[in-house]
Protein backbone atom coordinates (compact mmCIF):
# COMPACT_ATOMS: atom_id res chain seq x y z
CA UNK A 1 0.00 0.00 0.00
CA UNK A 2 0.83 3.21 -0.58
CA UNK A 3 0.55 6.65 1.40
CA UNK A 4 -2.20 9.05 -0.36
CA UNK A 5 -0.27 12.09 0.28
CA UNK A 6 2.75 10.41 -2.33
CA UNK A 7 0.01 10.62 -5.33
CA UNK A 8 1.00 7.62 -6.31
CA UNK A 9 -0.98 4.36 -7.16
CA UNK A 10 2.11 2.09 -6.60
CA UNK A 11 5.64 2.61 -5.27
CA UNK A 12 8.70 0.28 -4.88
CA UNK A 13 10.46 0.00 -1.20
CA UNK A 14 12.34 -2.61 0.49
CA UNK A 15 14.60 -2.95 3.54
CA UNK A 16 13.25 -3.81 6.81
CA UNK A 17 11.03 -1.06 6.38
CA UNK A 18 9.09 -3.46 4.56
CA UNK A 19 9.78 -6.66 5.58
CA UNK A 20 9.12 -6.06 8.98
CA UNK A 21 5.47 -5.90 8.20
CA UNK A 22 6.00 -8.81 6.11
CA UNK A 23 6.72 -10.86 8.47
CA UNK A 24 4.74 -9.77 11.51
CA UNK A 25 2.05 -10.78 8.40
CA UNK A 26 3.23 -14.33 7.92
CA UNK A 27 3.42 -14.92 11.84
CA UNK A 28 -0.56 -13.21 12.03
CA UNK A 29 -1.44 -15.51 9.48
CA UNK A 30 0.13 -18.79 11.43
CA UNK A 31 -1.51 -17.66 14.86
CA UNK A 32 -5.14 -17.37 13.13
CA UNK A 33 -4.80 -20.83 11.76
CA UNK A 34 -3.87 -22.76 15.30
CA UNK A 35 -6.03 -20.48 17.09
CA UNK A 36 -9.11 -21.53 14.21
CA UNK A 37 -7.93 -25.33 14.62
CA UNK A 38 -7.54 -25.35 18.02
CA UNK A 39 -3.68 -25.91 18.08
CA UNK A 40 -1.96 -24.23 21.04
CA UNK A 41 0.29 -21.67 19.24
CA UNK A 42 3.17 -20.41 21.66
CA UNK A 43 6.20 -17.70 19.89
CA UNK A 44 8.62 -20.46 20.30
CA UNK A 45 6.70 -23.46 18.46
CA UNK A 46 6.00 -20.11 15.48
CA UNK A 47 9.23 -19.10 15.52
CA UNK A 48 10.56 -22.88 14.99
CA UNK A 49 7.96 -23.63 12.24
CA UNK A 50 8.83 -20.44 10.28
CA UNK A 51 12.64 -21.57 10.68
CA UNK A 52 12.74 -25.02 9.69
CA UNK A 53 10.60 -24.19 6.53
CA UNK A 54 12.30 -21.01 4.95
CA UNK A 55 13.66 -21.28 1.74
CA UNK A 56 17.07 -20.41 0.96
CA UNK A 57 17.20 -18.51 -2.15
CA UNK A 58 19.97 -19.88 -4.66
CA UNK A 59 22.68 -16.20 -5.49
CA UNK A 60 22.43 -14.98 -2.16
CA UNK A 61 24.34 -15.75 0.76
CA UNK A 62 23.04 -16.03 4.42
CA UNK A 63 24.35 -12.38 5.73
CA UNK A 64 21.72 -11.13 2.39
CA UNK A 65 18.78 -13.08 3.41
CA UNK A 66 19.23 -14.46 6.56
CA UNK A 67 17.30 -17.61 7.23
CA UNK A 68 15.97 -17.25 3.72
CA UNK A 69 12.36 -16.49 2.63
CA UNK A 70 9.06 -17.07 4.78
CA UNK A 71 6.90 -19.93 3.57
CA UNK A 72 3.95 -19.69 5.11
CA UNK A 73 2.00 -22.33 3.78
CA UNK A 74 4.86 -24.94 4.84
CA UNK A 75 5.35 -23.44 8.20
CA UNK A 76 1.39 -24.05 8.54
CA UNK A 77 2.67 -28.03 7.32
């Protein structure tokens, strides 16, 4: 989304300015699912599934990307 005071209808930005967002996103996402199902959902079972199902992105190396990219639907898995 973008600002309406830009007077733009679509702008580029990244950093953690962005992905910040994106994530807290992804980890919303996972919470409403266990929460819908039942599942008890505590940070440290989240913060393991979004962990052991990030994908590493081939051309970058860890210090660019970190534990690689969010998957949400295999973190749900």
């Amino acid at each position: 989304s973008v600002p309406n005071w830009t007077l733009q209808k679509c702008m580029l930005m990244n950093g953690t300015s962005m992905s910040s967002p994106h994530a807290a996103g992804c980890v919303a996402l996972l919470i409403s699912a266990c929460k819908a199902e039942g599942i008890p959902a505590s940070p440290a079972r989240i913060y393991r599934a979004i962990e052991n199902t990030a994908k590493f992105v081939d051309g970058l190396s860890t210090l660019q990307q970190g534990w690689g990219m969010i998957q949400v639907d295999k973190a749900w898995e």
